[in-house]
N, C-alpha and C. Protein backbone atom coordinates (compact mmCIF):
# COMPACT_ATOMS: atom_id res chain seq x y z
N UNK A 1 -13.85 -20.60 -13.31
CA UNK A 1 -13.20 -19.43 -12.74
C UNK A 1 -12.87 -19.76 -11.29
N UNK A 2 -11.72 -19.44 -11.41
CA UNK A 2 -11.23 -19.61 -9.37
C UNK A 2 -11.67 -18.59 -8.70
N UNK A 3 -11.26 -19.09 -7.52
CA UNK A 3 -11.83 -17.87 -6.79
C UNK A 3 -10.97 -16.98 -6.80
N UNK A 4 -10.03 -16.93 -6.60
CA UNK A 4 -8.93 -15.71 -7.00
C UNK A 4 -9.57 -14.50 -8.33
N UNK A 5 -9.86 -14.98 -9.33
CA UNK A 5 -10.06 -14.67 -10.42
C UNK A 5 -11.41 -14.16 -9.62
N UNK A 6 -12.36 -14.46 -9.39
CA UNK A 6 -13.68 -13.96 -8.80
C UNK A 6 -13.06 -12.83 -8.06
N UNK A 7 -12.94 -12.82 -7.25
CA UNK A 7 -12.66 -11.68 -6.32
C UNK A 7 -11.62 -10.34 -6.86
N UNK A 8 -10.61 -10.52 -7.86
CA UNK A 8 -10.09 -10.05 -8.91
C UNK A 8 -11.37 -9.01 -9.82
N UNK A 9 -11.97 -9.73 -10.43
CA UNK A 9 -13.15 -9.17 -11.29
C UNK A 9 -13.98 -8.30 -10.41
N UNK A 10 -14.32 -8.03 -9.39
CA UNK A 10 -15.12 -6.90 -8.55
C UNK A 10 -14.68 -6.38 -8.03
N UNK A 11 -12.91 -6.11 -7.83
CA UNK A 11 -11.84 -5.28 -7.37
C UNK A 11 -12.31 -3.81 -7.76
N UNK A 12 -12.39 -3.73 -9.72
CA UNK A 12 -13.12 -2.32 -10.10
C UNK A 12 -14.20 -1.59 -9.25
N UNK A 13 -15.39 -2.55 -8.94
CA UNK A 13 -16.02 -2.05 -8.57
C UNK A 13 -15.65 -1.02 -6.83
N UNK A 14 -14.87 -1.35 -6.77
CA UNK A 14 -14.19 -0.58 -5.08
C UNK A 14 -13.99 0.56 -5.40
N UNK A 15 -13.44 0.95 -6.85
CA UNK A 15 -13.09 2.55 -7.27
C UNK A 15 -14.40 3.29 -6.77
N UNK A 16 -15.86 2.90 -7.35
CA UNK A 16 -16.57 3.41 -7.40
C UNK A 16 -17.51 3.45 -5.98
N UNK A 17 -17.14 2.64 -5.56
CA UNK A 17 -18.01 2.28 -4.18
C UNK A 17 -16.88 3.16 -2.54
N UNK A 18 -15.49 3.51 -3.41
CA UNK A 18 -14.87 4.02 -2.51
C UNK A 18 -14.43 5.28 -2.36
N UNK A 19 -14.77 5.99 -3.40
CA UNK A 19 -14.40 7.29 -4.16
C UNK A 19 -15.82 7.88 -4.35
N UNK A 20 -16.88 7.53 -4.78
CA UNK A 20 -18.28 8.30 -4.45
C UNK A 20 -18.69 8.95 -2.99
N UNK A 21 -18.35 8.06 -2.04
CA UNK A 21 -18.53 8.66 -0.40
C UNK A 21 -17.84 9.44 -0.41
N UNK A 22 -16.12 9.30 -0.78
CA UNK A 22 -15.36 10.27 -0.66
C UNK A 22 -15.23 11.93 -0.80
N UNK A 23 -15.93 11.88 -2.55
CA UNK A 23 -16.19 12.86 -3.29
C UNK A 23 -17.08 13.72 -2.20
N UNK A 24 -18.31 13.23 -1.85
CA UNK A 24 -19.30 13.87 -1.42
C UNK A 24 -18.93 14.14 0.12
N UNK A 25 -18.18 13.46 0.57
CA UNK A 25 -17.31 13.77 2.13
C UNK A 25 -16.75 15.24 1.48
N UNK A 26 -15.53 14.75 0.61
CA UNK A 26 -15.27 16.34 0.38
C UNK A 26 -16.06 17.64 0.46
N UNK A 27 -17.05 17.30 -0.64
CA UNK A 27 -17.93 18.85 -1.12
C UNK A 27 -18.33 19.35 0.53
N UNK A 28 -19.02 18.21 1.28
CA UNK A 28 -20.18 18.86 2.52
C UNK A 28 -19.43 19.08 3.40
N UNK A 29 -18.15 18.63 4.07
CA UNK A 29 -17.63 18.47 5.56
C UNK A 29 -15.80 18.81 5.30
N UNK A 30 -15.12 18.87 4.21
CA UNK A 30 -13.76 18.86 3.94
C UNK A 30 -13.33 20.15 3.64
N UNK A 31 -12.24 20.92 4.14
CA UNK A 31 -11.36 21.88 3.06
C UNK A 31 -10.79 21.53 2.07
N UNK A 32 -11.16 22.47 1.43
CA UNK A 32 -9.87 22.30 -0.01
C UNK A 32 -9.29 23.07 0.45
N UNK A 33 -8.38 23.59 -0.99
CA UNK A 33 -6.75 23.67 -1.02
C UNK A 33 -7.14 25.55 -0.19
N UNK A 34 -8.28 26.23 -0.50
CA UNK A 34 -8.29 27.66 -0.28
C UNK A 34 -9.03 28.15 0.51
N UNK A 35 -9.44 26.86 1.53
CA UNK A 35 -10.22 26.44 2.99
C UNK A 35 -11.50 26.95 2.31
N UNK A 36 -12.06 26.50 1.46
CA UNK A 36 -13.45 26.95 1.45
C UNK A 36 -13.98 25.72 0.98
N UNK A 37 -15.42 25.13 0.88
CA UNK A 37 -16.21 24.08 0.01
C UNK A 37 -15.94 23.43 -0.66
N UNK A 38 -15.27 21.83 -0.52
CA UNK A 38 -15.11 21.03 -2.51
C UNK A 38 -16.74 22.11 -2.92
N UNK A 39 -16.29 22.37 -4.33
CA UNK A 39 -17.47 22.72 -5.03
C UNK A 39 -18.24 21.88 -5.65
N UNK A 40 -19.33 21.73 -5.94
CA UNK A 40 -20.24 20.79 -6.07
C UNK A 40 -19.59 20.19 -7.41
N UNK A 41 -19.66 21.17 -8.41
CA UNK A 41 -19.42 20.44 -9.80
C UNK A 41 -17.99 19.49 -9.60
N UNK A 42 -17.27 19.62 -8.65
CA UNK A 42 -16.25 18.51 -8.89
C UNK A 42 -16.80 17.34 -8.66
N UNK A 43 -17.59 17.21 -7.61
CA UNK A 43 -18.29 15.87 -7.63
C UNK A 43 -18.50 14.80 -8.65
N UNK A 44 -19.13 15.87 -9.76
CA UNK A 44 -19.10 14.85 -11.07
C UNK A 44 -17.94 14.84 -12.17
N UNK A 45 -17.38 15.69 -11.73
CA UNK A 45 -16.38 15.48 -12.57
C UNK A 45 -15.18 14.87 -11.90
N UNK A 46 -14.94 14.66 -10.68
CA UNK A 46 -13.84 14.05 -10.12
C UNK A 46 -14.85 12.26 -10.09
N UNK A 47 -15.82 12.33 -10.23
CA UNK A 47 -16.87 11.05 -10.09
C UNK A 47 -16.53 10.07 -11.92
N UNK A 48 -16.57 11.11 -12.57
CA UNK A 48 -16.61 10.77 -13.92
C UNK A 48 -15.16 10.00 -14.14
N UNK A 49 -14.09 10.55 -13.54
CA UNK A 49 -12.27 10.44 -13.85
C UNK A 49 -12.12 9.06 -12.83
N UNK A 50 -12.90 8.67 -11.66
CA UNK A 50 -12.65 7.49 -11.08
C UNK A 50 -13.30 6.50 -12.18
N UNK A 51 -14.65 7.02 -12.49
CA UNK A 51 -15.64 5.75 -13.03
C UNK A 51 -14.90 5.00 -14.24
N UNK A 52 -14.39 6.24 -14.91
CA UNK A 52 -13.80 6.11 -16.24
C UNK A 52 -12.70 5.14 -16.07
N UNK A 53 -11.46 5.41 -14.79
CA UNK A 53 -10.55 4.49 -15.29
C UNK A 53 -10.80 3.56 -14.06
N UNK A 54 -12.00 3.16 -13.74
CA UNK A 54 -12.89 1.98 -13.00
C UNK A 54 -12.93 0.97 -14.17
N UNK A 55 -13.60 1.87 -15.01
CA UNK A 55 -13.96 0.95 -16.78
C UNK A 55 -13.19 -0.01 -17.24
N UNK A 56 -11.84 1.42 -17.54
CA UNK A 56 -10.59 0.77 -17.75
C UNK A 56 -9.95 -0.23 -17.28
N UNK A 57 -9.56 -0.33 -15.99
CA UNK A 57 -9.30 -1.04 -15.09
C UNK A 57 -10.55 -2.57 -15.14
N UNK A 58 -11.49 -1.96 -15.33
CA UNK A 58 -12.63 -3.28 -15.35
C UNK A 58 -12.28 -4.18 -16.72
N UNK A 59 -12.23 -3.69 -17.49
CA UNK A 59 -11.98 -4.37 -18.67
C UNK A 59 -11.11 -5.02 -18.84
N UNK A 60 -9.48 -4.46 -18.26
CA UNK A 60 -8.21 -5.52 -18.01
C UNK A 60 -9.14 -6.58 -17.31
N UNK A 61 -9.29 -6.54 -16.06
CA UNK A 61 -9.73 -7.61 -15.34
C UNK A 61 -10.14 -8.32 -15.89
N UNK A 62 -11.64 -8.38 -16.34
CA UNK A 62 -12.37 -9.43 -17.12
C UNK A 62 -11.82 -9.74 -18.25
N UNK A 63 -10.94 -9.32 -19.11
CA UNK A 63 -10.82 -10.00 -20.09
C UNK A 63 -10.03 -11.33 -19.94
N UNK A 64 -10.14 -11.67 -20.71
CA UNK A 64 -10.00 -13.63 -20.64
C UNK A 64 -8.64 -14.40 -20.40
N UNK A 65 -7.64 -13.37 -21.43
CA UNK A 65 -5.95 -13.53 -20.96
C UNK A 65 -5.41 -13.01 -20.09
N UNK A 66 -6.52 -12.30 -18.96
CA UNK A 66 -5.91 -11.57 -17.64
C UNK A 66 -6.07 -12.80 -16.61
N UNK A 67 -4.61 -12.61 -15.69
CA UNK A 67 -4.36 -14.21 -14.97
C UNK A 67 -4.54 -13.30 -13.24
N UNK A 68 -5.07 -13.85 -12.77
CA UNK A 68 -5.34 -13.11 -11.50
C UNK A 68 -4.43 -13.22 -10.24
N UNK A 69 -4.08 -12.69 -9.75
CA UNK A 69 -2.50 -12.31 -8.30
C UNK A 69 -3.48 -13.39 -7.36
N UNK A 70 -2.66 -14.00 -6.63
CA UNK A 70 -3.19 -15.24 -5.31
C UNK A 70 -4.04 -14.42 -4.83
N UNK A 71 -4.65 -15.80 -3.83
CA UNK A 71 -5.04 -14.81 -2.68
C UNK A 71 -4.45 -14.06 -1.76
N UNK A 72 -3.42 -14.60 -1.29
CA UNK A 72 -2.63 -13.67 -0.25
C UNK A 72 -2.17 -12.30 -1.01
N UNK A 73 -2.28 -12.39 -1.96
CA UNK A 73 -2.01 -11.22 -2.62
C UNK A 73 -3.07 -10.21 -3.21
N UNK A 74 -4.27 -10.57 -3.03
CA UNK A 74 -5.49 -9.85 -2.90
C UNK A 74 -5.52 -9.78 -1.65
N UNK A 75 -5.51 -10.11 -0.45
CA UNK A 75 -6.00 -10.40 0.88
C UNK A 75 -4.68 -8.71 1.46
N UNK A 76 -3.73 -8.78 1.22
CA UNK A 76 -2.37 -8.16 1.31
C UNK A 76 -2.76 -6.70 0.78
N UNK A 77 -3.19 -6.55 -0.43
CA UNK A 77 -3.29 -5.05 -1.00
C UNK A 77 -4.51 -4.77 -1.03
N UNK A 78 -5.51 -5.43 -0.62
CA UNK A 78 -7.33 -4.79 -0.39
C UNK A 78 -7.17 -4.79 1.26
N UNK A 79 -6.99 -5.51 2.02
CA UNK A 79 -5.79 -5.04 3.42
C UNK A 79 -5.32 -3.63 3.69
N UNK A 80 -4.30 -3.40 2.60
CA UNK A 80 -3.29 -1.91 2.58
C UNK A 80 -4.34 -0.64 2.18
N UNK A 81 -5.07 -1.50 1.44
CA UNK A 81 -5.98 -0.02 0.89
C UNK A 81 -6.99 0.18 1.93
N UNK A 82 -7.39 -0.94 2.21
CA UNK A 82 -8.68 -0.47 2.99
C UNK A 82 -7.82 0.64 4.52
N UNK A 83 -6.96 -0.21 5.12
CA UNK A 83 -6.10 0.43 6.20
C UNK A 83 -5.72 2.47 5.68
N UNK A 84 -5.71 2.28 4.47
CA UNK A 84 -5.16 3.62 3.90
C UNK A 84 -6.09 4.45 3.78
N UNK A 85 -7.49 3.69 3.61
CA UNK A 85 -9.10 4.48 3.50
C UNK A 85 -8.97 5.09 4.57
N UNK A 86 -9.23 4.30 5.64
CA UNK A 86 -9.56 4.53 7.22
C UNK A 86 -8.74 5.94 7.56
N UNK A 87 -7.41 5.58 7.07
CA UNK A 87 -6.43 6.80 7.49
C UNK A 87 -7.04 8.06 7.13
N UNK A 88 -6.63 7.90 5.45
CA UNK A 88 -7.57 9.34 4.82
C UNK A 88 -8.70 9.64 5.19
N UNK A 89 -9.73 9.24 5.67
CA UNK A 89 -10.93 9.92 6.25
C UNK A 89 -10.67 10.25 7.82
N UNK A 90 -9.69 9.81 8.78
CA UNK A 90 -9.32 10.40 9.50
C UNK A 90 -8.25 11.42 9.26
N UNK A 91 -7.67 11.61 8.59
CA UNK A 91 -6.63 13.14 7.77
C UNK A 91 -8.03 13.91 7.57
N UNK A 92 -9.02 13.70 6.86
CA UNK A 92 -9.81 14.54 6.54
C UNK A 92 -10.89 15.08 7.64
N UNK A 93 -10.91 14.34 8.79
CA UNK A 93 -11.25 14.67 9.82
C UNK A 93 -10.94 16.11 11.20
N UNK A 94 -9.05 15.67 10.71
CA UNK A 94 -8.27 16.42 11.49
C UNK A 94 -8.62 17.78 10.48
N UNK A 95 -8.19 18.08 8.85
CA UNK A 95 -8.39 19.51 8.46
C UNK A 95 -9.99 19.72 8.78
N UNK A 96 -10.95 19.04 8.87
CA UNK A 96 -12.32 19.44 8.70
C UNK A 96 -12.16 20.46 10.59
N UNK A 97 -11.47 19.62 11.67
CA UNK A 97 -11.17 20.83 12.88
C UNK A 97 -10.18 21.97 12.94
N UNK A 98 -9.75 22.09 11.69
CA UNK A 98 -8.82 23.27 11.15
C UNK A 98 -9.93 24.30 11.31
N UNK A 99 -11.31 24.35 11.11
CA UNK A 99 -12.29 24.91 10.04
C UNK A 99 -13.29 25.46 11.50
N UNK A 100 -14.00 26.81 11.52
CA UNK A 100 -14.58 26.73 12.59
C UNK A 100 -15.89 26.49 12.38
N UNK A 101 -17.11 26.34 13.33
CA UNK A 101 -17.95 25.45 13.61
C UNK A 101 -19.08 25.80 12.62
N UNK A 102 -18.90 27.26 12.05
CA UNK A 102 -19.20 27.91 10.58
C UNK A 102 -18.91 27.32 9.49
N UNK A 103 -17.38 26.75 8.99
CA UNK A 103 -17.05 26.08 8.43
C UNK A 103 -15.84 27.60 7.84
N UNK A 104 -16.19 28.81 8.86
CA UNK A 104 -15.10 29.81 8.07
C UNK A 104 -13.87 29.30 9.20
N UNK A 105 -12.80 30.10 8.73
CA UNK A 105 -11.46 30.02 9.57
C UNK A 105 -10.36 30.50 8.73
N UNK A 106 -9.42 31.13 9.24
CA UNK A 106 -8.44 31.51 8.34
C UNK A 106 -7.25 29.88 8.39
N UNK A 107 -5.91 30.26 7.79
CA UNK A 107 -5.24 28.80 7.11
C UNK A 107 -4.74 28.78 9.23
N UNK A 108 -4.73 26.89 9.08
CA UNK A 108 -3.54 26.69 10.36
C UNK A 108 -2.92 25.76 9.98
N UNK A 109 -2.07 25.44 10.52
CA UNK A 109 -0.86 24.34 10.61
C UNK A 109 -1.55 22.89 11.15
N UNK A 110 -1.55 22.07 10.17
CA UNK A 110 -2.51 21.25 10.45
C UNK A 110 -1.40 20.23 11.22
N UNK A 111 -1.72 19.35 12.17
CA UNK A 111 -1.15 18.86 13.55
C UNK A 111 -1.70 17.57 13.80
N UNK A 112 -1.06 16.66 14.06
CA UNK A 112 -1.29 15.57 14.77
C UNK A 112 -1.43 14.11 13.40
N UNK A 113 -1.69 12.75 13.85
CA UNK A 113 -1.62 11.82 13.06
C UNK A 113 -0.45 11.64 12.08
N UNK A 114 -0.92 11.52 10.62
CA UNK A 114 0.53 11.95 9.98
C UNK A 114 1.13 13.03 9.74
N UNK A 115 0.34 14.36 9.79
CA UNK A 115 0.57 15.41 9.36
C UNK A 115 1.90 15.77 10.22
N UNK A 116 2.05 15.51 11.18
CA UNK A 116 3.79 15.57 12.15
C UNK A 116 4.29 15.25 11.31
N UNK A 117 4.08 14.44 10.23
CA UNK A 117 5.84 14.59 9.27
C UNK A 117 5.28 14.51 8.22
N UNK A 118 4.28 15.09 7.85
CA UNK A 118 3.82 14.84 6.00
C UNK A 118 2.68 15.92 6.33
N UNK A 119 3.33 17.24 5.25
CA UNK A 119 2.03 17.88 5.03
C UNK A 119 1.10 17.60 4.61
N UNK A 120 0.50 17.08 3.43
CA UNK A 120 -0.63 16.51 2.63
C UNK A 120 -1.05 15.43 3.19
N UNK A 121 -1.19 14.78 4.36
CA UNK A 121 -1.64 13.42 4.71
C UNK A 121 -2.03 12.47 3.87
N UNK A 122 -3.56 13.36 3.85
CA UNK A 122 -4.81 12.92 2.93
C UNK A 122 -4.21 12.88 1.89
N UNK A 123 -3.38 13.24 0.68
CA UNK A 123 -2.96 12.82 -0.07
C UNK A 123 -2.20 11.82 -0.01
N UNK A 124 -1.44 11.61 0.92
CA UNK A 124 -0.22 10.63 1.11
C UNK A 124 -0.86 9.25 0.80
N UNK A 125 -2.33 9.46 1.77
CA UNK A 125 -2.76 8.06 2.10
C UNK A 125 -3.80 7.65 1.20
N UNK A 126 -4.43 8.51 0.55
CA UNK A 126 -4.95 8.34 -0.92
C UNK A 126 -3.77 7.65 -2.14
N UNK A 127 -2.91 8.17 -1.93
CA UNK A 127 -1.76 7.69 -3.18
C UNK A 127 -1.85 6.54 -2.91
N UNK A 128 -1.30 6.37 -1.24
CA UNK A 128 -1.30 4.18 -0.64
C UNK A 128 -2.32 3.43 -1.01
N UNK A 129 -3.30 4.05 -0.73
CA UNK A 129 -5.17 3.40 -0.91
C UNK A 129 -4.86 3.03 -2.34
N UNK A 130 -4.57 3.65 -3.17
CA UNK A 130 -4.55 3.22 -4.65
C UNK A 130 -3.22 2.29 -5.35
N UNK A 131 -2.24 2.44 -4.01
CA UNK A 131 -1.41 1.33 -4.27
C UNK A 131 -1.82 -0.28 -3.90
N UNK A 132 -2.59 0.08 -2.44
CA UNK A 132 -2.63 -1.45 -1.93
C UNK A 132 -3.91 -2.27 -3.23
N UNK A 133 -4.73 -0.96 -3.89
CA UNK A 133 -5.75 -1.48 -5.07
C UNK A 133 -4.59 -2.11 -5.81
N UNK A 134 -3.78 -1.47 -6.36
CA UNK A 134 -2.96 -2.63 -7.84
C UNK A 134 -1.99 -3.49 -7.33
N UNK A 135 -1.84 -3.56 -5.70
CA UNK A 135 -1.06 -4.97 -5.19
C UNK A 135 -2.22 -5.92 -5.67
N UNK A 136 -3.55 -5.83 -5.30
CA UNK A 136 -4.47 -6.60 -5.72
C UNK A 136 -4.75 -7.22 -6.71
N UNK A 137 -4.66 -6.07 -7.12
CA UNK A 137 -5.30 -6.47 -9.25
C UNK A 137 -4.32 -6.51 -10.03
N UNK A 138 -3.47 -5.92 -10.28
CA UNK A 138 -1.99 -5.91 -10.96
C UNK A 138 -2.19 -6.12 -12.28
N UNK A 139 -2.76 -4.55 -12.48
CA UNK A 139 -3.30 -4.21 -14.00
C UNK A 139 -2.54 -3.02 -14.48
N UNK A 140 -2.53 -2.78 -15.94
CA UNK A 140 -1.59 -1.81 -16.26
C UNK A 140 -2.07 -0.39 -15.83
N UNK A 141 -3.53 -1.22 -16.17
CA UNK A 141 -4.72 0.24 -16.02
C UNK A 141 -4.50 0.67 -15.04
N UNK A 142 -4.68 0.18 -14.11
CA UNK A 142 -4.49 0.17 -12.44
C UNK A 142 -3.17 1.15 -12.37
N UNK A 143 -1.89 0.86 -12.61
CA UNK A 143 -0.63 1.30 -12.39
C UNK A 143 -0.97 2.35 -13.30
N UNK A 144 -1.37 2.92 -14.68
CA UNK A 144 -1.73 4.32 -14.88
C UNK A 144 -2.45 4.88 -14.19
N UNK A 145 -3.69 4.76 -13.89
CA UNK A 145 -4.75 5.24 -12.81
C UNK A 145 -3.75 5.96 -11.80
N UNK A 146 -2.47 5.02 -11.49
CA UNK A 146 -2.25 6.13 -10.04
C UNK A 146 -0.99 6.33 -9.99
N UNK A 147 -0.46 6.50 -11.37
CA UNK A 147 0.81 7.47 -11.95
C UNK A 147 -0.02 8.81 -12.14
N UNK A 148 -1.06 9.23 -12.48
CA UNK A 148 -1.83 9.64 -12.95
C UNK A 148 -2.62 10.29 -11.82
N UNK A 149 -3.10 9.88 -11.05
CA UNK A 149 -3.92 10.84 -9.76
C UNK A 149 -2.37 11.16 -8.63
N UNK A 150 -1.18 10.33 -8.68
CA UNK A 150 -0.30 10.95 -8.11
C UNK A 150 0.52 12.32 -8.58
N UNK A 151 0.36 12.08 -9.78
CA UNK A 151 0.79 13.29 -10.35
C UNK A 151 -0.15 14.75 -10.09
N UNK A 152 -1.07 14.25 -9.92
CA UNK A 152 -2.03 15.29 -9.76
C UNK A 152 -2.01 15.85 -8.38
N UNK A 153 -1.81 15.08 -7.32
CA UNK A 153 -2.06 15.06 -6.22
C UNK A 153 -0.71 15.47 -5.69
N UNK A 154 0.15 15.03 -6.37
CA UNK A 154 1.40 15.84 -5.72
C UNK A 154 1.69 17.26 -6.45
N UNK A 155 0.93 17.56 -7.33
CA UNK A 155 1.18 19.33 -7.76
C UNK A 155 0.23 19.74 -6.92
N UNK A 156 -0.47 19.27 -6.21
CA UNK A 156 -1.47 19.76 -5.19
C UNK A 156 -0.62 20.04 -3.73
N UNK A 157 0.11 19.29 -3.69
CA UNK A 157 0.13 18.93 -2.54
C UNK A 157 1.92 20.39 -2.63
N UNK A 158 2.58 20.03 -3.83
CA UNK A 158 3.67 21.31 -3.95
C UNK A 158 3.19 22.36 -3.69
N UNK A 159 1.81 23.36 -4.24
CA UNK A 159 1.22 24.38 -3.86
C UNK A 159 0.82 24.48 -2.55
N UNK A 160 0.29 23.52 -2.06
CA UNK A 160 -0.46 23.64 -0.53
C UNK A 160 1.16 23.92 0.57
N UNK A 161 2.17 23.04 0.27
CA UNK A 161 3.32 23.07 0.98
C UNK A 161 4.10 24.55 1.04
N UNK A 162 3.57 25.26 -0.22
CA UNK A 162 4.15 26.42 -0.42
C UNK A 162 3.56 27.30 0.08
N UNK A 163 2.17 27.54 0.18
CA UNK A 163 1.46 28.36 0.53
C UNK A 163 1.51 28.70 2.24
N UNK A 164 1.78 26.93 2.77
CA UNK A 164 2.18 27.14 4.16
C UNK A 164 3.19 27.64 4.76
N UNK A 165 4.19 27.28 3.45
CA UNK A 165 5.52 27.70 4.30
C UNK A 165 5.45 29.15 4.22
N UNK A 166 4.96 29.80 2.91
CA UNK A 166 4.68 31.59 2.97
C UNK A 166 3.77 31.73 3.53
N UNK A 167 3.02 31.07 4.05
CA UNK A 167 1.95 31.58 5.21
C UNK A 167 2.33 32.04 6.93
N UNK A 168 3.05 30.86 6.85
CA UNK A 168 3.97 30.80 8.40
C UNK A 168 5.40 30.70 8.36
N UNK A 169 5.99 32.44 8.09
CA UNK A 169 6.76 32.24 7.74
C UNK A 169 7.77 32.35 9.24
N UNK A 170 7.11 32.61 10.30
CA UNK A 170 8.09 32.92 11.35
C UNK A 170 8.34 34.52 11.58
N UNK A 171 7.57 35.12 11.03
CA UNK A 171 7.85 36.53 11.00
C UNK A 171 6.44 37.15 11.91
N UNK A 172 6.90 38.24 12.31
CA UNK A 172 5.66 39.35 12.86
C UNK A 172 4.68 38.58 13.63
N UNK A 173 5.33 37.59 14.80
CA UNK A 173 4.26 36.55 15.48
C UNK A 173 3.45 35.62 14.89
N UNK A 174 3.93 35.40 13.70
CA UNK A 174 3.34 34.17 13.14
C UNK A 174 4.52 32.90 13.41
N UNK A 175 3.72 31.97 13.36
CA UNK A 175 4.25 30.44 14.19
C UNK A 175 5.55 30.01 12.54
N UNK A 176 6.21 29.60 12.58
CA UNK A 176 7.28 28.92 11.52
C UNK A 176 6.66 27.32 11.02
N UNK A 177 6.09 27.32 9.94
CA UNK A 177 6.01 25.57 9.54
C UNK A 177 6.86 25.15 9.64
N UNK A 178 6.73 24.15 10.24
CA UNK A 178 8.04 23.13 10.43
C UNK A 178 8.15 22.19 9.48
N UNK A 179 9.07 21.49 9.32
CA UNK A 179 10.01 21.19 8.27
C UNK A 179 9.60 19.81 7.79
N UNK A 180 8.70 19.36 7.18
CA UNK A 180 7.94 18.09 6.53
C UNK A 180 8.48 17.74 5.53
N UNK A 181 7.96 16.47 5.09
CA UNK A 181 7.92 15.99 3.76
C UNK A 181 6.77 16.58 3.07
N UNK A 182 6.50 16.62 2.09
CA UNK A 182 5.44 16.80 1.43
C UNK A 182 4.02 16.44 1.04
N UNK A 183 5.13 15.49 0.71
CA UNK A 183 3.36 14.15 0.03
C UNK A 183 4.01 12.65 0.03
N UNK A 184 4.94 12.23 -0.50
CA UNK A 184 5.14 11.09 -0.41
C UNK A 184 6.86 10.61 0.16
N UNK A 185 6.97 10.31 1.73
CA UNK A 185 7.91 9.84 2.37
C UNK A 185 8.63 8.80 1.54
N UNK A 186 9.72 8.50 1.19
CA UNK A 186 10.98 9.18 1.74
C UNK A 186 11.36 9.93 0.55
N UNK A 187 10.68 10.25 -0.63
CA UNK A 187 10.80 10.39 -2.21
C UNK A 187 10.79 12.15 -2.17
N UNK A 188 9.13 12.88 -1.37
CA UNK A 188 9.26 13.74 -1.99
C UNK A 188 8.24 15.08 -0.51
């Protein structure tokens, strides 16, 4: 086994080692979509939907007729993802000061980093994080995995965009949302 192929084969394991902190970042310190608590039970069930197509994804890898991407091409998209981690937990930083020191607060216009031109950040840069993973591995599994949480994440991210723009609509001293992309530049 090359080393390419080595470093290939424990790619899976990043789903799980990168998405467990995450999860639990959410529930204790993050807003969701209706500024209140991730709720606990998503934990395992948003825990279960990474592990699962971790599996998936694990199994392309190791199996025997799977040919593994260079190094510069692991080095290139575990690079992009990790850079895309960093981002999203700073997106999730900026809504966690949306939130007051209670953790109550009514909705605001979330400001600064990417959110100046992309409402959903944290989604944006979650979608990338899971792209620079299948520059890496360049598995089918992989490329469903995040047809599949993008889809999800951008009907998330359509509601949240909507809710803001009828939130702030510019009327009766309320501030006007200004005019973003959504979730994923230059597409949507």
């Amino acid at each position: 086994m090359n080393v390419s192929s080595a470093r290939c084969r424990h790619m899976p394991c990043t789903i799980g080692v990168s998405t467990t902190p995450n999860e639990f970042w959410k529930h204790f310190s993050c807003i969701a979509s209706a500024m209140q608590p991730h709720p606990f039970s998503n934990v395992f069930r948003n825990c279960a939907y990474y592990w699962t197509f971790g599996s998936y994804i694990a199994y392309y890898v190791n199996h025997p007729l799977y040919t593994p991407v260079s190094d510069l091409q692991i080095k290139i998209g575990f690079g992009f993802g990790i850079l895309c981690q960093v981002a999203n937990f700073y997106c999730h930083i900026i809504l966690r000061s949306l939130r007051g020191p209670g953790g109550e607060g009514g909705y605001q216009i979330p400001r600064g980093f990417l959110f100046n031109i992309v409402t959903c950040a944290n989604y944006t840069t979650e979608i990338y994080q899971w792209l620079g993973f299948n520059i890496a591995t360049q598995t089918v599994a992989g490329y469903i995995f995040l047809a599949v949480a993008t889809f999800i994440m951008t009907n998330w991210a359509l509601t949240k965009h909507r809710r803001l723009k009828k939130l702030f609509d510019g009327k009766e001293g309320r501030p006007r949302y200004p005019r973003r992309w959504v979730i994923l530049p230059p597409f949507l």
